[in-house]
C-alpha atoms as a PDB file:
ATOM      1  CA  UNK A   1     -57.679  -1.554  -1.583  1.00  0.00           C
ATOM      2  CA  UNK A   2     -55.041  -4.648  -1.688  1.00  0.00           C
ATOM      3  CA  UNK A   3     -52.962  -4.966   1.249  1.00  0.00           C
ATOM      4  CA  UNK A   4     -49.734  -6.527   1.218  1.00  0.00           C
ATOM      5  CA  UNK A   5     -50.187  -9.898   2.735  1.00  0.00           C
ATOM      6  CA  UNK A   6     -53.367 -10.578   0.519  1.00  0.00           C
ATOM      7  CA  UNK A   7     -51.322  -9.737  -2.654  1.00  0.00           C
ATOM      8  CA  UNK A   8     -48.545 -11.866  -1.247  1.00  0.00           C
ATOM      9  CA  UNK A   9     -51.106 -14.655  -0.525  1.00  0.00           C
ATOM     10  CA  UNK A  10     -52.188 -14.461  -4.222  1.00  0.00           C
ATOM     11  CA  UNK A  11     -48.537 -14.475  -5.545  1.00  0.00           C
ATOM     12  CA  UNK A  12     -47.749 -17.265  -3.862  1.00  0.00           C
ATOM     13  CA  UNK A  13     -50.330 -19.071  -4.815  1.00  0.00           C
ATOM     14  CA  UNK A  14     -50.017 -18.620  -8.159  1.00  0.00           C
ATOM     15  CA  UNK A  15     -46.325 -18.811  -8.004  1.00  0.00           C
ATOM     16  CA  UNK A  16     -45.758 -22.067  -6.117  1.00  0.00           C
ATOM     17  CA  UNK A  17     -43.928 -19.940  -3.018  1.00  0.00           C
ATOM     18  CA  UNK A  18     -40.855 -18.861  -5.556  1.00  0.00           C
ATOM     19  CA  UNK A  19     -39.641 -15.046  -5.080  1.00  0.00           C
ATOM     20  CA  UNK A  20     -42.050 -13.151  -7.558  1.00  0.00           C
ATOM     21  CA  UNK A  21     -41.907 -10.202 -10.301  1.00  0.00           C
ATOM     22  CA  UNK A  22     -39.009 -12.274 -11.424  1.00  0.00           C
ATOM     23  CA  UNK A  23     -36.604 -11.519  -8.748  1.00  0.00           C
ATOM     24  CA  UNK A  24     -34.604 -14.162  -7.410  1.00  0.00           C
ATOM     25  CA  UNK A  25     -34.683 -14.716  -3.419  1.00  0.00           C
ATOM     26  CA  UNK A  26     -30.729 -14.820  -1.935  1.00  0.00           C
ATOM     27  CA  UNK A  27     -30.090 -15.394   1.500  1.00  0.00           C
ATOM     28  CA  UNK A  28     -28.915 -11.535   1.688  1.00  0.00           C
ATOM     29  CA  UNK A  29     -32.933 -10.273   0.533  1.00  0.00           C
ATOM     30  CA  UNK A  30     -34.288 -12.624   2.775  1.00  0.00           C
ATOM     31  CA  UNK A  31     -33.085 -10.803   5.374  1.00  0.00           C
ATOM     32  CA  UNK A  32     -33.422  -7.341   4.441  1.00  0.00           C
ATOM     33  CA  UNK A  33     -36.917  -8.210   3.565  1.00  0.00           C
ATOM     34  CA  UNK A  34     -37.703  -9.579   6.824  1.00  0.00           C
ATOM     35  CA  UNK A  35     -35.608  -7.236   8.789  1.00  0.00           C
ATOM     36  CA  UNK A  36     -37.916  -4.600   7.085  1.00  0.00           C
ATOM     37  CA  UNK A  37     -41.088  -6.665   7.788  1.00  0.00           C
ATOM     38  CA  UNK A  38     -40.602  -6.530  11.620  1.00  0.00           C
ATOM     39  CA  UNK A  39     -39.038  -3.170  11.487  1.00  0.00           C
ATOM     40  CA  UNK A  40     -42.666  -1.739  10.329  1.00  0.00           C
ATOM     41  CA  UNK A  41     -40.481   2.171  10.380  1.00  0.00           C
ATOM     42  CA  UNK A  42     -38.181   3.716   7.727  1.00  0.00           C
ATOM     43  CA  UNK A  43     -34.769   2.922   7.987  1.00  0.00           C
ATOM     44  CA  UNK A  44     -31.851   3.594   6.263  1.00  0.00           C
ATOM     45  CA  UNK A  45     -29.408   1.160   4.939  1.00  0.00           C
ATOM     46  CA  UNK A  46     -26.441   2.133   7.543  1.00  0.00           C
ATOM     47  CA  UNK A  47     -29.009   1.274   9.967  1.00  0.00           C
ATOM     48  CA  UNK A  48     -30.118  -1.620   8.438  1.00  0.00           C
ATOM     49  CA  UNK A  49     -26.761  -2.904   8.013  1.00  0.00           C
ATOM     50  CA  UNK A  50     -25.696  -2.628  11.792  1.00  0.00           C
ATOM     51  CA  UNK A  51     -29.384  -3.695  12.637  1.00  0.00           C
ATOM     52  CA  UNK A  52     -28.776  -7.129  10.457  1.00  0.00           C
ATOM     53  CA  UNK A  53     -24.808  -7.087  11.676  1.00  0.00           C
ATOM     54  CA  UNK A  54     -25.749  -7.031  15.228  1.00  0.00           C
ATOM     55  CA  UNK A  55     -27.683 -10.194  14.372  1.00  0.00           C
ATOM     56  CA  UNK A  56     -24.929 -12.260  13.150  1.00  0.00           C
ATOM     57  CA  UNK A  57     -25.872 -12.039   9.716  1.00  0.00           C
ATOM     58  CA  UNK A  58     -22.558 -11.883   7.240  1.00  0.00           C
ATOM     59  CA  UNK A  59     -23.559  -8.879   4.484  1.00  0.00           C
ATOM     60  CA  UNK A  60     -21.705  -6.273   3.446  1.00  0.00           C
ATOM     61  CA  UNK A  61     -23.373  -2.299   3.085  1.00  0.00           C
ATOM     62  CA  UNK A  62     -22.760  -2.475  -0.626  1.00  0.00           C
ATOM     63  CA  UNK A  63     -25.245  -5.890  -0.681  1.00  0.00           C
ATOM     64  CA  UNK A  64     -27.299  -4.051   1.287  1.00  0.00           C
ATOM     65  CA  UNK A  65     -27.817  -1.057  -1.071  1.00  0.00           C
ATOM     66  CA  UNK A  66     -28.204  -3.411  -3.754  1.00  0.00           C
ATOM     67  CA  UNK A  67     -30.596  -5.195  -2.311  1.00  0.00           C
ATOM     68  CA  UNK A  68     -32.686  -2.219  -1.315  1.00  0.00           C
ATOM     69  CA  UNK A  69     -32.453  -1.162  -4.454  1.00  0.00           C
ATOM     70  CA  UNK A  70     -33.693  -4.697  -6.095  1.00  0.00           C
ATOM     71  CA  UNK A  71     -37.097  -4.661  -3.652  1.00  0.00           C
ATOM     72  CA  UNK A  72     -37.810  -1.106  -4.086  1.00  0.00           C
ATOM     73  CA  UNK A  73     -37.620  -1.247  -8.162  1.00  0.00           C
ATOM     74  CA  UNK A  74     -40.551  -4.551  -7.924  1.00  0.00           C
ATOM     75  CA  UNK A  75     -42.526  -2.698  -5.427  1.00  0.00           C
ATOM     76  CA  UNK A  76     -41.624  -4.700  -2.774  1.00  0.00           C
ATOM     77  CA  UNK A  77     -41.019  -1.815  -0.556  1.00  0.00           C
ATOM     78  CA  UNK A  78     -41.096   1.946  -0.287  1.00  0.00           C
ATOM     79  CA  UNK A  79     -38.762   4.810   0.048  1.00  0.00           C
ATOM     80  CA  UNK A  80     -38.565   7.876   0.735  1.00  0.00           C
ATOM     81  CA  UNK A  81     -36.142  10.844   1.105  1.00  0.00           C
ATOM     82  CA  UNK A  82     -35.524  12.087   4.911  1.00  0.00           C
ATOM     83  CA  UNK A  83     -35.085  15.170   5.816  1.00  0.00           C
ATOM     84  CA  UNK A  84     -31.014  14.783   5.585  1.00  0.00           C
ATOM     85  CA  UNK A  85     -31.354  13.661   1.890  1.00  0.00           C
ATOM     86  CA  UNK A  86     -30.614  10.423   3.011  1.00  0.00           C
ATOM     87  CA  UNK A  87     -33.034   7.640   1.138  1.00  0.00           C
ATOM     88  CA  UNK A  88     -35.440   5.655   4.017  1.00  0.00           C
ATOM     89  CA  UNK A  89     -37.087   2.222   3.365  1.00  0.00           C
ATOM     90  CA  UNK A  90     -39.688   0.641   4.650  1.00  0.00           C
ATOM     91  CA  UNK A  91     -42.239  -3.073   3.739  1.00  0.00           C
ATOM     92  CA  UNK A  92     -45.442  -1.175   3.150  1.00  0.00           C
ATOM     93  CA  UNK A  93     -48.797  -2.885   4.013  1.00  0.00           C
ATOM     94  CA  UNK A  94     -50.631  -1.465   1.109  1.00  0.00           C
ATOM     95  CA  UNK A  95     -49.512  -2.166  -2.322  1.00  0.00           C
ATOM     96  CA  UNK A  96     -51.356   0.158  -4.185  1.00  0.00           C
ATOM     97  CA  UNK A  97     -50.578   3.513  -4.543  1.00  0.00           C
ATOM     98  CA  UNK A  98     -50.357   5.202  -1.563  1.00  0.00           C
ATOM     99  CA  UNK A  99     -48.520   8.073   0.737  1.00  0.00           C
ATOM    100  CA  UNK A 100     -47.153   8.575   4.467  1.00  0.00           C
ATOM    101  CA  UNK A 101     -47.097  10.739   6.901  1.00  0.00           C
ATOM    102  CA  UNK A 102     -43.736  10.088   8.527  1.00  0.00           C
ATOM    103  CA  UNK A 103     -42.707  11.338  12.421  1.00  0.00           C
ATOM    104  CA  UNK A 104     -39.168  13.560  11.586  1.00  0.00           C
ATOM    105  CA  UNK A 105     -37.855  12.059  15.091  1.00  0.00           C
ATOM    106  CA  UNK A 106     -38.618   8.346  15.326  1.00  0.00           C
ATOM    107  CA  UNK A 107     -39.155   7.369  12.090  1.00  0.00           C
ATOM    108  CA  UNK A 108     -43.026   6.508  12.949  1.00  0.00           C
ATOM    109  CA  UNK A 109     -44.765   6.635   9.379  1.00  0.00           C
ATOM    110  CA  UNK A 110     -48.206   5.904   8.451  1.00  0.00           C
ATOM    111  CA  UNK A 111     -49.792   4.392   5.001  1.00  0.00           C
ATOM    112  CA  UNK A 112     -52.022   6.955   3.825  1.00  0.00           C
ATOM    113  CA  UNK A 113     -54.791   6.059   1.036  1.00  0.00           C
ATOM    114  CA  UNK A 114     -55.543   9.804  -0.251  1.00  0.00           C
ATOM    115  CA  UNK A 115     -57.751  10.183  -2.998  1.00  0.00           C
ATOM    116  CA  UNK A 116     -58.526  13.748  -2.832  1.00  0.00           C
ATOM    117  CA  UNK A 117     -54.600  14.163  -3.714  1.00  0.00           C
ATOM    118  CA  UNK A 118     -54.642  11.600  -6.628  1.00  0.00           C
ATOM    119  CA  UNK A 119     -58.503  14.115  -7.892  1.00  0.00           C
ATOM    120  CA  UNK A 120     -56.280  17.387  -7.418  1.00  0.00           C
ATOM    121  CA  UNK A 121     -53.039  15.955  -9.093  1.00  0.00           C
ATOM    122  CA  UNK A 122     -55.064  14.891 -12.089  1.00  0.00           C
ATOM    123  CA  UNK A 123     -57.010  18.391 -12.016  1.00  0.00           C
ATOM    124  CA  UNK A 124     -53.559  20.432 -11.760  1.00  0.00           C
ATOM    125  CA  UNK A 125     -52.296  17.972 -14.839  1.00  0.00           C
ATOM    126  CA  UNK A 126     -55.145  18.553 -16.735  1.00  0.00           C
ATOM    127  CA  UNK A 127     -55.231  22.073 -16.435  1.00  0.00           C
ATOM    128  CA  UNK A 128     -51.449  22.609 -17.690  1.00  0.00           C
ATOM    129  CA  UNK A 129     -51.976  20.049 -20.436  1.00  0.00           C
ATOM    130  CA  UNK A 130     -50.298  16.884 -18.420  1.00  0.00           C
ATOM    131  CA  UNK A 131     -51.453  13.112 -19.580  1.00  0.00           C
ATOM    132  CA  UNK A 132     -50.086  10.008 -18.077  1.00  0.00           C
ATOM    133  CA  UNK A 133     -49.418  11.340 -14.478  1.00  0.00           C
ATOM    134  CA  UNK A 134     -47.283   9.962 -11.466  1.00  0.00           C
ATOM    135  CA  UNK A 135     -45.956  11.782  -8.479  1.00  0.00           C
ATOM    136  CA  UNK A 136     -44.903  10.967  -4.759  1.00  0.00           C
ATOM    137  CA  UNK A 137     -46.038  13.038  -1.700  1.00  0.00           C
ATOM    138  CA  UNK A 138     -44.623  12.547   1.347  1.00  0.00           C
ATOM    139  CA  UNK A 139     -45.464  14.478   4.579  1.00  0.00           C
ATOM    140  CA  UNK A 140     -43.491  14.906   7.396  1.00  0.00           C
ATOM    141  CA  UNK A 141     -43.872  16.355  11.465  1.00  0.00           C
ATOM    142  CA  UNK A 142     -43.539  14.853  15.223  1.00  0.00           C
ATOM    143  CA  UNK A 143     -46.111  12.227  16.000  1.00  0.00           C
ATOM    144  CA  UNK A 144     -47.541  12.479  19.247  1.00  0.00           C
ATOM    145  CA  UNK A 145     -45.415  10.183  21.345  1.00  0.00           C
ATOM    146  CA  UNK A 146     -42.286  12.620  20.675  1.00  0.00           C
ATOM    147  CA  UNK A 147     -44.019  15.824  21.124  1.00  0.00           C
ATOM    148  CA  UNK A 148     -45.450  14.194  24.151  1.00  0.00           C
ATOM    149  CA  UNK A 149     -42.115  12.963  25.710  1.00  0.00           C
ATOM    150  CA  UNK A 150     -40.119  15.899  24.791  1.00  0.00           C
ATOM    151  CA  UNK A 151     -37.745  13.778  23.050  1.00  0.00           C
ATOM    152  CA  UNK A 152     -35.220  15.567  20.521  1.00  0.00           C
ATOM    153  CA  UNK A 153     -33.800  12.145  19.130  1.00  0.00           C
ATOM    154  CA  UNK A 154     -36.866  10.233  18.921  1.00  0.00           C
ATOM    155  CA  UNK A 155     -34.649   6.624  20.600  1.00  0.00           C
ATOM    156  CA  UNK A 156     -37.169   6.686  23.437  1.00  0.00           C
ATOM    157  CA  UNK A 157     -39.767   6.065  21.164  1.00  0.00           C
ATOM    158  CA  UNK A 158     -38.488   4.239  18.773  1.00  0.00           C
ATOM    159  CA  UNK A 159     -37.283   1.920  21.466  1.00  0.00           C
ATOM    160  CA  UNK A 160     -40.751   1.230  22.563  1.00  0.00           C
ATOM    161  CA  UNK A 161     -42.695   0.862  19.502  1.00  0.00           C
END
């Protein structure tokens, strides 16, 4: 399994350190992407945005989305849908495909490499006639530090993590 930083260790190699997959690297994704590489939890872009705001940097919501949008369509990042319909993000350490289990609360999530899902999604394909499968599972409940703390909004945790 490839993990992130040796995939970006390879890319840059090979690359000379420019942005890769053809995407060019503005001030504005620079710090999205990092934001997201400390943040290590999904976030949304409003959050993002006051997270980035708070920190003096000058970009607007709609640069934001875009943004997200430009790092999640080269794989640079994940998302997924919360349980509001709102659409998370988060820098993934894995780069191949994976899943997550992600705390409904604090936004905890963990990278899950599952291959008795990706044996029973090609069996279920297979057996209605399906070639060329892809599909996202995402799983979601209270991690133990908010079931543990009692915590309904999941800020006592996330503050500590």
């Amino acid at each position: 399994m490839t993990t992130r930083a040796q995939a970006e260790s390879d890319a840059g190699a090979s690359s000379g350190g420019q942005a890769t997959r053809g995407s060019r690297m503005t001030r504005q994704k620079r710090a999205v992407a990092a934001l997201l590489a400390e943040t290590g939890e999904f976030s949304s872009a409003q959050d993002l945005h006051a997270r980035l705001k708070d920190a003096g940097e000058k970009v607007g919501l709609a640069t934001i989305y875009s943004q997200l949008r430009a790092l999640a369509d080269t794989g640079e990042i994940d998302s997924v849908r919360g349980d509001t319909g709102e659409t998370l993000y988060r820098r993934c350490d894995l780069v191949s495909h994976h899943h997550h289990l992600v705390c409904r609360r604090c936004g905890h999530a963990v990278e899950l490499d599952a291959p008795e899902v990706e044996n029973w999604a090609r069996r279920v394909g297979g057996r209605y006639g399906f070639r060329h499968l892809d599909h996202v599972l995402e799983i979601t409940g209270i991690c133990d530090c908010c079931n543990e703390d009692g915590d309904t909004s999941g800020e006592a945790v996330r503050a500590g993590r």
